[in-house]
PDB file of N, CA and C in Angstrom:
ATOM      1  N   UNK A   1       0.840  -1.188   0.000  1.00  0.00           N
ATOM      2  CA  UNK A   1       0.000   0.000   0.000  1.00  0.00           C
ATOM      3  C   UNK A   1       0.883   1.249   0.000  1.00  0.00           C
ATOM      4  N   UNK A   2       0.544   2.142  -0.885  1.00  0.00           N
ATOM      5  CA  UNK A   2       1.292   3.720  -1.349  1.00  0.00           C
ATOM      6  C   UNK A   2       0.644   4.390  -0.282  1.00  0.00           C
ATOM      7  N   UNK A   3       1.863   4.771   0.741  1.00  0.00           N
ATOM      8  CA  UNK A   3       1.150   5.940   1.660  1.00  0.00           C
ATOM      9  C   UNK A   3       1.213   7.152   0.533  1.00  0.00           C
ATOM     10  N   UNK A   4      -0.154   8.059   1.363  1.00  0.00           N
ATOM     11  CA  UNK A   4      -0.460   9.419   0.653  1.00  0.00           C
ATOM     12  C   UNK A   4       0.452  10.244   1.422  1.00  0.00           C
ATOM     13  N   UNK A   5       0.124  11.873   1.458  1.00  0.00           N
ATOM     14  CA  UNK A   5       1.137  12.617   2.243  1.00  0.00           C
ATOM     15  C   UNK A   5       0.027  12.946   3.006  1.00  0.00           C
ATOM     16  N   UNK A   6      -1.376  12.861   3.371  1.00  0.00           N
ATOM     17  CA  UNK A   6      -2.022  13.101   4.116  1.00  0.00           C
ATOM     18  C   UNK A   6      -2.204  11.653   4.960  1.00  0.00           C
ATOM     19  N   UNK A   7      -1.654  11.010   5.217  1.00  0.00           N
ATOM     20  CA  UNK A   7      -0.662   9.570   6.265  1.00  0.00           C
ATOM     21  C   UNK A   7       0.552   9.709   6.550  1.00  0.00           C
ATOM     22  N   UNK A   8       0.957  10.491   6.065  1.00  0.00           N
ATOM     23  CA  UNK A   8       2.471  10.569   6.120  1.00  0.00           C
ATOM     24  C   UNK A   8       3.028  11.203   8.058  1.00  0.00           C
ATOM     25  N   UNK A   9       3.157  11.043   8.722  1.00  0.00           N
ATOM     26  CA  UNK A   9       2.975  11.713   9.923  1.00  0.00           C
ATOM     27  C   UNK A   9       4.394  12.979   9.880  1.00  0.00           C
ATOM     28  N   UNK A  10       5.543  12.394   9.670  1.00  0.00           N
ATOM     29  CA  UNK A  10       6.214  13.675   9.461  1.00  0.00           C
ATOM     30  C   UNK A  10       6.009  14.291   8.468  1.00  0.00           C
ATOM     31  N   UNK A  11       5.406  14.024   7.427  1.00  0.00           N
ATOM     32  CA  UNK A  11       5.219  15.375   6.937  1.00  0.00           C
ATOM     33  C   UNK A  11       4.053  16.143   7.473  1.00  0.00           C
ATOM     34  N   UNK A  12       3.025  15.647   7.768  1.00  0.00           N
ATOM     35  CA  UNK A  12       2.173  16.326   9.050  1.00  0.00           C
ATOM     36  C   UNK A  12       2.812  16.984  10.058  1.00  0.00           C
ATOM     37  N   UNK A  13       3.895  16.444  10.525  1.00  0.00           N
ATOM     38  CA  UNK A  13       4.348  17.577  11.612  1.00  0.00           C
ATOM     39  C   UNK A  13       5.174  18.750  11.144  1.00  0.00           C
ATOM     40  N   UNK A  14       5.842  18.289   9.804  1.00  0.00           N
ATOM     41  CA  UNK A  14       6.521  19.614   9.273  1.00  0.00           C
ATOM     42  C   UNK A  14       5.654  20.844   8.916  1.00  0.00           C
ATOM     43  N   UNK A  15       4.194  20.278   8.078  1.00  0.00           N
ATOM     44  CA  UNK A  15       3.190  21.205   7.885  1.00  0.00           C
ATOM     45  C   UNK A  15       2.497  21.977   9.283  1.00  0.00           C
ATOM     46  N   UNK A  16       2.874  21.315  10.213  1.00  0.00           N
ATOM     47  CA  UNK A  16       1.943  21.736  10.984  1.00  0.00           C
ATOM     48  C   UNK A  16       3.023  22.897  12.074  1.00  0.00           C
ATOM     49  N   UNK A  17       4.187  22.897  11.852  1.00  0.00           N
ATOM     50  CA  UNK A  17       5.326  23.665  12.105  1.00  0.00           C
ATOM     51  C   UNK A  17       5.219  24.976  11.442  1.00  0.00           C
ATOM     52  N   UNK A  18       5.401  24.550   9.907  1.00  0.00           N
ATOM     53  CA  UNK A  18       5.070  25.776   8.767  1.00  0.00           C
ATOM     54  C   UNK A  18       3.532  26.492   8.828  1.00  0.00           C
ATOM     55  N   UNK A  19       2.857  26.080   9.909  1.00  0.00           N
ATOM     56  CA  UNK A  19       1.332  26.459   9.777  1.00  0.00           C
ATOM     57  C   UNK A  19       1.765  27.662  10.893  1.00  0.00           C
ATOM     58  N   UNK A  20       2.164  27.158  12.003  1.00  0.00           N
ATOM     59  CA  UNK A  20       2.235  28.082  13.059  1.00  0.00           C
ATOM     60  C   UNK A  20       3.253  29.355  12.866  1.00  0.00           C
ATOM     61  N   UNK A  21       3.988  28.845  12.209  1.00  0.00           N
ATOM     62  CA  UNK A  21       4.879  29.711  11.683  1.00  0.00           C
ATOM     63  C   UNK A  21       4.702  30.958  10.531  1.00  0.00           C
ATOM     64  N   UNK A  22       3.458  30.602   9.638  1.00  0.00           N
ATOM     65  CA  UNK A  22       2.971  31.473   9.017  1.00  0.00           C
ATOM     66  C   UNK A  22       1.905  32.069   9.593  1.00  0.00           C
ATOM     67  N   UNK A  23       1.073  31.815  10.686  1.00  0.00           N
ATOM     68  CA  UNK A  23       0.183  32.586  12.038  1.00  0.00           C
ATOM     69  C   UNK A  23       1.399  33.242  12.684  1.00  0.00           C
ATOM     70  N   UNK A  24       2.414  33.358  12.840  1.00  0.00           N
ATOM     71  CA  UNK A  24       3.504  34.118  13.674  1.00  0.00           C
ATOM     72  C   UNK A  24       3.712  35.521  12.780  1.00  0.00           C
ATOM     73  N   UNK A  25       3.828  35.042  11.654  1.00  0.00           N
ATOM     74  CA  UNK A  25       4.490  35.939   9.904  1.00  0.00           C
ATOM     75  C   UNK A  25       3.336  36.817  10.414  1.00  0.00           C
ATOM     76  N   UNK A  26       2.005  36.425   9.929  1.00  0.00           N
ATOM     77  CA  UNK A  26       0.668  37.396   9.855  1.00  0.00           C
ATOM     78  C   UNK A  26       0.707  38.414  11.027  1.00  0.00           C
ATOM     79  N   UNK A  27       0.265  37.698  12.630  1.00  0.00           N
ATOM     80  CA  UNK A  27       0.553  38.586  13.614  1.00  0.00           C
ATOM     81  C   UNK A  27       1.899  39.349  13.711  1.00  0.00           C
ATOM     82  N   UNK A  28       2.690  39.301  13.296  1.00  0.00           N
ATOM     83  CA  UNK A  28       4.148  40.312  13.470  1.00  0.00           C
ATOM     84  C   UNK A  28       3.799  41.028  12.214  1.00  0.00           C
ATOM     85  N   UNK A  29       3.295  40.717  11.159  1.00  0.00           N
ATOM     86  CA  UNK A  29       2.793  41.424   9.980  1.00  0.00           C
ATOM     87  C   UNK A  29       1.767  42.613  10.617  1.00  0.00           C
ATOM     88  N   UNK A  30       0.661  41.922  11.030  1.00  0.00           N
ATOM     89  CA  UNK A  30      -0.275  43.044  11.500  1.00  0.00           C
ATOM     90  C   UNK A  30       0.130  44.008  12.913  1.00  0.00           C
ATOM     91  N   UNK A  31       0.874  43.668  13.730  1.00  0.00           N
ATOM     92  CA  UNK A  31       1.705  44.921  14.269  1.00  0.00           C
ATOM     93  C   UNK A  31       2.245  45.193  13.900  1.00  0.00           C
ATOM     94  N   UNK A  32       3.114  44.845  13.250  1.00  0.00           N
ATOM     95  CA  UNK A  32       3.983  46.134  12.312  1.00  0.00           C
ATOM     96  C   UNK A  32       3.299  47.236  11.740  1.00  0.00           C
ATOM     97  N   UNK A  33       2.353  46.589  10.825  1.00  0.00           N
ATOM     98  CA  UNK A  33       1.161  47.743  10.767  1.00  0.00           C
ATOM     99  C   UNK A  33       0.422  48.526  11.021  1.00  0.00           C
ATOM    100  N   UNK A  34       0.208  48.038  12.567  1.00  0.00           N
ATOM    101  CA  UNK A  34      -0.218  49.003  13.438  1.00  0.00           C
ATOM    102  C   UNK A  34       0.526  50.102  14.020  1.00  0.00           C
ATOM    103  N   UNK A  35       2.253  49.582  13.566  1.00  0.00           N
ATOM    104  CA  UNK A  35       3.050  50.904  14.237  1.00  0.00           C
ATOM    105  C   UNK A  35       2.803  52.052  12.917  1.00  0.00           C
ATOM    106  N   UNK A  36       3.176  51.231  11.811  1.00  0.00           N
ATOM    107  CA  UNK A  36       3.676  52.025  11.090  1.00  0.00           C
ATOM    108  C   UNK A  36       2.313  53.073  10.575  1.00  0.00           C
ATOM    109  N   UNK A  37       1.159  52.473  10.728  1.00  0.00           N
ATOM    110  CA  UNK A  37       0.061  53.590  10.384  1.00  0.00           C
ATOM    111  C   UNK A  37       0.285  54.734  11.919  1.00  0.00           C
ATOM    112  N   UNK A  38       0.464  54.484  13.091  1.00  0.00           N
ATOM    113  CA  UNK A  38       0.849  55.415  13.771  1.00  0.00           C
ATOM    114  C   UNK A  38       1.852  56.449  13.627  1.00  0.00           C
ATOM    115  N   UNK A  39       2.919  55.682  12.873  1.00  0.00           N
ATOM    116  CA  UNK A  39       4.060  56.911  12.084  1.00  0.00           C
ATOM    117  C   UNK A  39       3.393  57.373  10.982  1.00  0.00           C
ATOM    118  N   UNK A  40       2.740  57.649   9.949  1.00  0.00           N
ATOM    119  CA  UNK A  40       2.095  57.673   9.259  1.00  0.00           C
ATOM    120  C   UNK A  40       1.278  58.801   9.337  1.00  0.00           C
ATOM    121  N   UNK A  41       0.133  58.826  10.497  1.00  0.00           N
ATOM    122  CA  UNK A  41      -0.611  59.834  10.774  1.00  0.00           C
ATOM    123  C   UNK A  41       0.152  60.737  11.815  1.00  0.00           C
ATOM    124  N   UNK A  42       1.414  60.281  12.766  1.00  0.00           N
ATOM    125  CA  UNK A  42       2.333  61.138  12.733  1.00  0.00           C
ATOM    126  C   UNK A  42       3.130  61.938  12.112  1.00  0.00           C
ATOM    127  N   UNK A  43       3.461  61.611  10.786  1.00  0.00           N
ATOM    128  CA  UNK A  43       3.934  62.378   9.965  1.00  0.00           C
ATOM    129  C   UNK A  43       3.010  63.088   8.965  1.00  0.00           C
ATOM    130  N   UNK A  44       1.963  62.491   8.882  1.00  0.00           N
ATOM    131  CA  UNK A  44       0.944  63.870   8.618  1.00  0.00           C
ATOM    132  C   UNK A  44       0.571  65.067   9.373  1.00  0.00           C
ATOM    133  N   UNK A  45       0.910  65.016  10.202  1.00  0.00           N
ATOM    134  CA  UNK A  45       0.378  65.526  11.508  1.00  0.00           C
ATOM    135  C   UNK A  45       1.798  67.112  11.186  1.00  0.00           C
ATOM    136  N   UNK A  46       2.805  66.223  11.661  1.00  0.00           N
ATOM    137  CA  UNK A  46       4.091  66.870  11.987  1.00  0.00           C
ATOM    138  C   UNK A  46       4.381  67.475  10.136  1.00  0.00           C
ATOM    139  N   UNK A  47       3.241  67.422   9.067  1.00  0.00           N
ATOM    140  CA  UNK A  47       3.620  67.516   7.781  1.00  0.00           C
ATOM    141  C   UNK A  47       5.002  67.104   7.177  1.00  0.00           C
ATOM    142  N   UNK A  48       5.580  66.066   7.790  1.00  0.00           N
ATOM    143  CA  UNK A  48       6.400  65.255   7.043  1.00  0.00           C
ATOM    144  C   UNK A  48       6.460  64.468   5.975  1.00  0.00           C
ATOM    145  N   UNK A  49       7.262  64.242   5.213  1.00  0.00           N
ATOM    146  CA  UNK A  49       7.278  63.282   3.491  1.00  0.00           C
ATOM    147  C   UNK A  49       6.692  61.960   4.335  1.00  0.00           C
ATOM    148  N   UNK A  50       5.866  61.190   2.953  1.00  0.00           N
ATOM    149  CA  UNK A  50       5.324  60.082   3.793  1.00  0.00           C
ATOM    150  C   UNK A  50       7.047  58.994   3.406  1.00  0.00           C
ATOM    151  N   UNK A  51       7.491  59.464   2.700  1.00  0.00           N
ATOM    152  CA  UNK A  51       8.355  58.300   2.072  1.00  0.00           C
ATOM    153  C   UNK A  51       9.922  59.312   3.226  1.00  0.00           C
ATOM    154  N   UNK A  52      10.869  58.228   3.471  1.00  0.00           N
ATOM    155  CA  UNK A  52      12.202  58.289   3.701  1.00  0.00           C
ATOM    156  C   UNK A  52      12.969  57.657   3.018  1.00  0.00           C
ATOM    157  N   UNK A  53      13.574  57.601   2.308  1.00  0.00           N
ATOM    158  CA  UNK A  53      14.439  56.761   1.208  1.00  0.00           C
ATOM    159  C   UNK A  53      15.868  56.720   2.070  1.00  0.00           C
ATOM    160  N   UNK A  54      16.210  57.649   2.523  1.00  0.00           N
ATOM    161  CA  UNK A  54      17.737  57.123   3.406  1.00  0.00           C
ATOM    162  C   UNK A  54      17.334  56.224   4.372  1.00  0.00           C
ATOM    163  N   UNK A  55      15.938  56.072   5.132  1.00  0.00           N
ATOM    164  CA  UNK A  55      15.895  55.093   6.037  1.00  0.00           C
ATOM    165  C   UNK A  55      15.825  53.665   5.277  1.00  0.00           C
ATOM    166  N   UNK A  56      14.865  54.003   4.341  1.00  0.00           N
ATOM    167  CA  UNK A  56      14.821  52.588   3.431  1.00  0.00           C
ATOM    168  C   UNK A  56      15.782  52.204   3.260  1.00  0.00           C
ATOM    169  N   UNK A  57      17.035  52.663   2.310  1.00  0.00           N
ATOM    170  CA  UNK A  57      18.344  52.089   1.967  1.00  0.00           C
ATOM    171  C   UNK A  57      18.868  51.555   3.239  1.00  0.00           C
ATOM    172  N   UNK A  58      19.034  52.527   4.319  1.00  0.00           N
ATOM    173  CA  UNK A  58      19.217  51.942   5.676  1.00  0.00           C
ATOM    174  C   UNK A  58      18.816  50.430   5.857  1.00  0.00           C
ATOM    175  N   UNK A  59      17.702  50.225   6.065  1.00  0.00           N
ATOM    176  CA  UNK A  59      16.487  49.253   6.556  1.00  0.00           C
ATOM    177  C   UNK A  59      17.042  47.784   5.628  1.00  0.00           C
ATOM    178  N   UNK A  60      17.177  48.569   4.440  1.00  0.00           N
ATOM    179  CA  UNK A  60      17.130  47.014   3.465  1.00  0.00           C
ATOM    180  C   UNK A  60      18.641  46.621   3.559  1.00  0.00           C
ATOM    181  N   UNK A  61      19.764  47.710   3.696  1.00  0.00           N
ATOM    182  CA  UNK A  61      21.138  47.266   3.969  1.00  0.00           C
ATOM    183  C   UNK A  61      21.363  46.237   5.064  1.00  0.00           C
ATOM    184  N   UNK A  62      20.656  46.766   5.706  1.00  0.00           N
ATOM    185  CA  UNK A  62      20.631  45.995   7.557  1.00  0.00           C
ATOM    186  C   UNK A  62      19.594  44.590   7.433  1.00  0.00           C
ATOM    187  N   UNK A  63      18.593  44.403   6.732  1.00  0.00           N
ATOM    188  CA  UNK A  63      17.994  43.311   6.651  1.00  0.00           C
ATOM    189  C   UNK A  63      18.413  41.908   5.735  1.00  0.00           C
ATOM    190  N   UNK A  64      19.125  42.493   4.495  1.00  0.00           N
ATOM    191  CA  UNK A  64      20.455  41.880   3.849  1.00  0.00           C
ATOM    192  C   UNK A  64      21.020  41.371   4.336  1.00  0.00           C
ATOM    193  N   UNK A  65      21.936  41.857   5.705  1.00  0.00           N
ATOM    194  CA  UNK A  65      22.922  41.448   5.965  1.00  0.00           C
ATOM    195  C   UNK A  65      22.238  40.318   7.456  1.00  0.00           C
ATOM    196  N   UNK A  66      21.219  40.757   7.959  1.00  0.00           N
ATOM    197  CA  UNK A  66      20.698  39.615   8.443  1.00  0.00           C
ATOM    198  C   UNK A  66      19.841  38.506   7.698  1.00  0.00           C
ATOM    199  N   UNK A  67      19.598  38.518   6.484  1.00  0.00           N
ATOM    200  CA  UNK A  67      19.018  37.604   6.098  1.00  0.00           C
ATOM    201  C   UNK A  67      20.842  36.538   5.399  1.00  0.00           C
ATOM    202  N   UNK A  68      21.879  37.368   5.292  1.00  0.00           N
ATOM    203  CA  UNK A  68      23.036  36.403   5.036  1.00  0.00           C
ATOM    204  C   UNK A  68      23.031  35.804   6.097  1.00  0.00           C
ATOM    205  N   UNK A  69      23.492  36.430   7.487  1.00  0.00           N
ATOM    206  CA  UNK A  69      23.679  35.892   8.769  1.00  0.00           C
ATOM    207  C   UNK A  69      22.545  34.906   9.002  1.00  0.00           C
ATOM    208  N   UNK A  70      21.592  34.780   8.434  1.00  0.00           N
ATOM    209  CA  UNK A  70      20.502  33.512   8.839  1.00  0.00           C
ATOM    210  C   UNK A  70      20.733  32.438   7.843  1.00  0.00           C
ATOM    211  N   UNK A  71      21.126  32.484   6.674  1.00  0.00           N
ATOM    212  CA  UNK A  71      21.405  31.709   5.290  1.00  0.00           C
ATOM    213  C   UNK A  71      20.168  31.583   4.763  1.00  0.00           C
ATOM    214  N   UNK A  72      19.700  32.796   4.392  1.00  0.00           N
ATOM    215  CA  UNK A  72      18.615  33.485   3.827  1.00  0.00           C
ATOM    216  C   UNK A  72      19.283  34.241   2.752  1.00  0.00           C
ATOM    217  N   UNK A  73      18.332  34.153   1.351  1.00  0.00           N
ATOM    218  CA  UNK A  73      18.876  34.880   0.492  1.00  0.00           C
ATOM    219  C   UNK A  73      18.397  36.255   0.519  1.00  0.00           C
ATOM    220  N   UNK A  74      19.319  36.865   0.020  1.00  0.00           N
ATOM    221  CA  UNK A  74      19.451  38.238   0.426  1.00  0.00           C
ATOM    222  C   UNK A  74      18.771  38.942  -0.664  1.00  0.00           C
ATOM    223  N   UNK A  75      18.189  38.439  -1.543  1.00  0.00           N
ATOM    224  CA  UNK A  75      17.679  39.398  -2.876  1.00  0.00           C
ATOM    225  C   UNK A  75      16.015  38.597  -2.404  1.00  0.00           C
ATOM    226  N   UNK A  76      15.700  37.785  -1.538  1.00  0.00           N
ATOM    227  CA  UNK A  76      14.550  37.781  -1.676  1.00  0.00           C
ATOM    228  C   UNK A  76      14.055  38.491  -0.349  1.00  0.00           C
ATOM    229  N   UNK A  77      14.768  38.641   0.841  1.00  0.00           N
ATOM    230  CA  UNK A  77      14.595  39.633   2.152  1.00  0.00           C
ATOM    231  C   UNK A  77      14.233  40.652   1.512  1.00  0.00           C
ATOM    232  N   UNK A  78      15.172  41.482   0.200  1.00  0.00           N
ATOM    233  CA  UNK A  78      15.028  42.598   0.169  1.00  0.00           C
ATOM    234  C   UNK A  78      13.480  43.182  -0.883  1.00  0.00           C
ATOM    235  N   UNK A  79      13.272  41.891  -1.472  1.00  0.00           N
ATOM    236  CA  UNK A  79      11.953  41.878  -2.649  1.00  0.00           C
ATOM    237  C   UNK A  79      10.480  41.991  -1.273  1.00  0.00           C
ATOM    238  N   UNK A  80      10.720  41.264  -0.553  1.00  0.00           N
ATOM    239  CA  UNK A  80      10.356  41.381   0.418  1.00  0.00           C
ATOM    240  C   UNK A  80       9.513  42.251   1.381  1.00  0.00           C
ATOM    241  N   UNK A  81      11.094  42.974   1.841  1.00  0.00           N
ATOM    242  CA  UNK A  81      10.698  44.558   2.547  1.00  0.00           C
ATOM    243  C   UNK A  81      10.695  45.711   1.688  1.00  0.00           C
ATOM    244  N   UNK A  82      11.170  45.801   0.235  1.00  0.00           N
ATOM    245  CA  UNK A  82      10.543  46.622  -0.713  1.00  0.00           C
ATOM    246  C   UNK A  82       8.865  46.516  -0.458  1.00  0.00           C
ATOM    247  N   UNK A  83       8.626  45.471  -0.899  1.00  0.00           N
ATOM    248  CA  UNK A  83       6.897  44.834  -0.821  1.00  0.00           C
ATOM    249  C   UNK A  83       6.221  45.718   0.461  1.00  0.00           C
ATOM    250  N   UNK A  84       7.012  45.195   1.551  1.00  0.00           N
ATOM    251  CA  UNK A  84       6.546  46.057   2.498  1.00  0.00           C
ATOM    252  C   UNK A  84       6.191  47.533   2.854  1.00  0.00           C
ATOM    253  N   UNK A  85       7.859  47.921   2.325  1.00  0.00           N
ATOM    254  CA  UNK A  85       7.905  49.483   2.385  1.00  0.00           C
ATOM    255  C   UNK A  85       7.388  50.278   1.184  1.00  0.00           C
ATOM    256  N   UNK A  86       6.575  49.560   0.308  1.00  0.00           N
ATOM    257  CA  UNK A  86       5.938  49.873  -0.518  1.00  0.00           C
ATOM    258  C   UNK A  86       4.238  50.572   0.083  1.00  0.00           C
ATOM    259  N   UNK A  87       4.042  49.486   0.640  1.00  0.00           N
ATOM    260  CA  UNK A  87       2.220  49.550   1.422  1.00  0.00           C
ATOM    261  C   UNK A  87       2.478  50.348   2.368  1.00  0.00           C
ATOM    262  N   UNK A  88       3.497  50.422   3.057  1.00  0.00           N
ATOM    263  CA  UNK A  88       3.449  51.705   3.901  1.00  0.00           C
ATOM    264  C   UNK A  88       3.988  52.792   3.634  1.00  0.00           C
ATOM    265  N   UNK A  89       3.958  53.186   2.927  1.00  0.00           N
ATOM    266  CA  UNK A  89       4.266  54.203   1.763  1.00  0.00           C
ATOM    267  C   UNK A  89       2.947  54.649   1.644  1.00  0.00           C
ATOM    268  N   UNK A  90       2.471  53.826   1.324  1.00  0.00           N
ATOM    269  CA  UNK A  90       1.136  54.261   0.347  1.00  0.00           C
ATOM    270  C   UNK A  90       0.120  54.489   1.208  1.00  0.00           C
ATOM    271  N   UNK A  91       0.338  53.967   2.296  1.00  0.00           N
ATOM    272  CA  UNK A  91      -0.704  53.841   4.093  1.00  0.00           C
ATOM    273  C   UNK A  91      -0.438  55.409   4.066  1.00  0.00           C
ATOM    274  N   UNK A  92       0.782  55.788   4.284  1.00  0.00           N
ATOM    275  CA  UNK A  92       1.224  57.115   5.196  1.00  0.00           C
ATOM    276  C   UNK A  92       0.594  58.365   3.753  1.00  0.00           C
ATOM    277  N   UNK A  93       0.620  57.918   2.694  1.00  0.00           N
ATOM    278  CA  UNK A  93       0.352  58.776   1.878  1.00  0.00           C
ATOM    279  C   UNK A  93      -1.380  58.892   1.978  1.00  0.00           C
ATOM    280  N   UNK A  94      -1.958  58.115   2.208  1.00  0.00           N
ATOM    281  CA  UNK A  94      -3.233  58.165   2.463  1.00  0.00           C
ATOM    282  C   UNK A  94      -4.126  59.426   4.004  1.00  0.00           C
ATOM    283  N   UNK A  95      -2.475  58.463   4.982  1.00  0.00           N
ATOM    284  CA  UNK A  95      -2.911  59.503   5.913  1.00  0.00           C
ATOM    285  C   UNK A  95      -2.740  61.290   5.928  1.00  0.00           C
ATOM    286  N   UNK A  96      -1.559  61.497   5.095  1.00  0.00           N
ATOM    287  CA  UNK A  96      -1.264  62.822   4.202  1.00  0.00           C
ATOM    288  C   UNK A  96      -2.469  63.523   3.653  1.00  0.00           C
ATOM    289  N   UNK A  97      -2.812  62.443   2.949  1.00  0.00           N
ATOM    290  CA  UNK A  97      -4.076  63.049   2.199  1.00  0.00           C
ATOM    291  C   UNK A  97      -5.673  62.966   3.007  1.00  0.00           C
ATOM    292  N   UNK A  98      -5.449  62.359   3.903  1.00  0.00           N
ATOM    293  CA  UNK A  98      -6.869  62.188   4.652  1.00  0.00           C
ATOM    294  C   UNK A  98      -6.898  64.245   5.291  1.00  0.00           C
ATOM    295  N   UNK A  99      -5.567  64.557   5.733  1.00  0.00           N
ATOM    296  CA  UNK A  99      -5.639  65.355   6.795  1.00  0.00           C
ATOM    297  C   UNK A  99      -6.137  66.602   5.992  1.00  0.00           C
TER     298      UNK A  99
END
């Protein structure tokens, strides 16, 4: 008899590792979000640029070099937190324009 992968028990426990682990991604996803819309309508507030580009270069230099230090590739960390610092970009520009 051909086990399936839904019998398979380690691979059940690997999935079920990668499950909790992507519920970890989401919640650290959605606070992050919650800070960064607080900077956001702070810097509307204080009429600041919604965008920082020296922090970005900053941010993605420093996340690079920890995604080497983890043996993480470093061009997909940074596709990544582009992705990221993209939506909050566009969050803070919203709050700009709300005010």
């Amino acid at each position: 008899m051909t086990q399936t992968p839904a019998d398979d028990a380690m691979l059940a426990g690997f999935r079920k590792s990668i499950d909790n682990i992507d519920a970890a991604l989401i919640h650290m996803l959605a606070e992050r979000f919650r800070i960064t819309k607080a900077v956001g309508e702070y810097k509307a507030r204080m009429e600041l640029p919604p965008a920082d580009p020296a922090r970005e270069e900053r941010q993605i230099a420093r996340l690079r070099t920890l995604a080497e230090d983890a043996d993480l590739d470093p061009e997909f960390s940074e596709k990544f937190l582009r992705f990221i610092i993209d939506e909050v970009i566009r969050h803070h520009q919203q709050a700009k324009a709300a005010r």
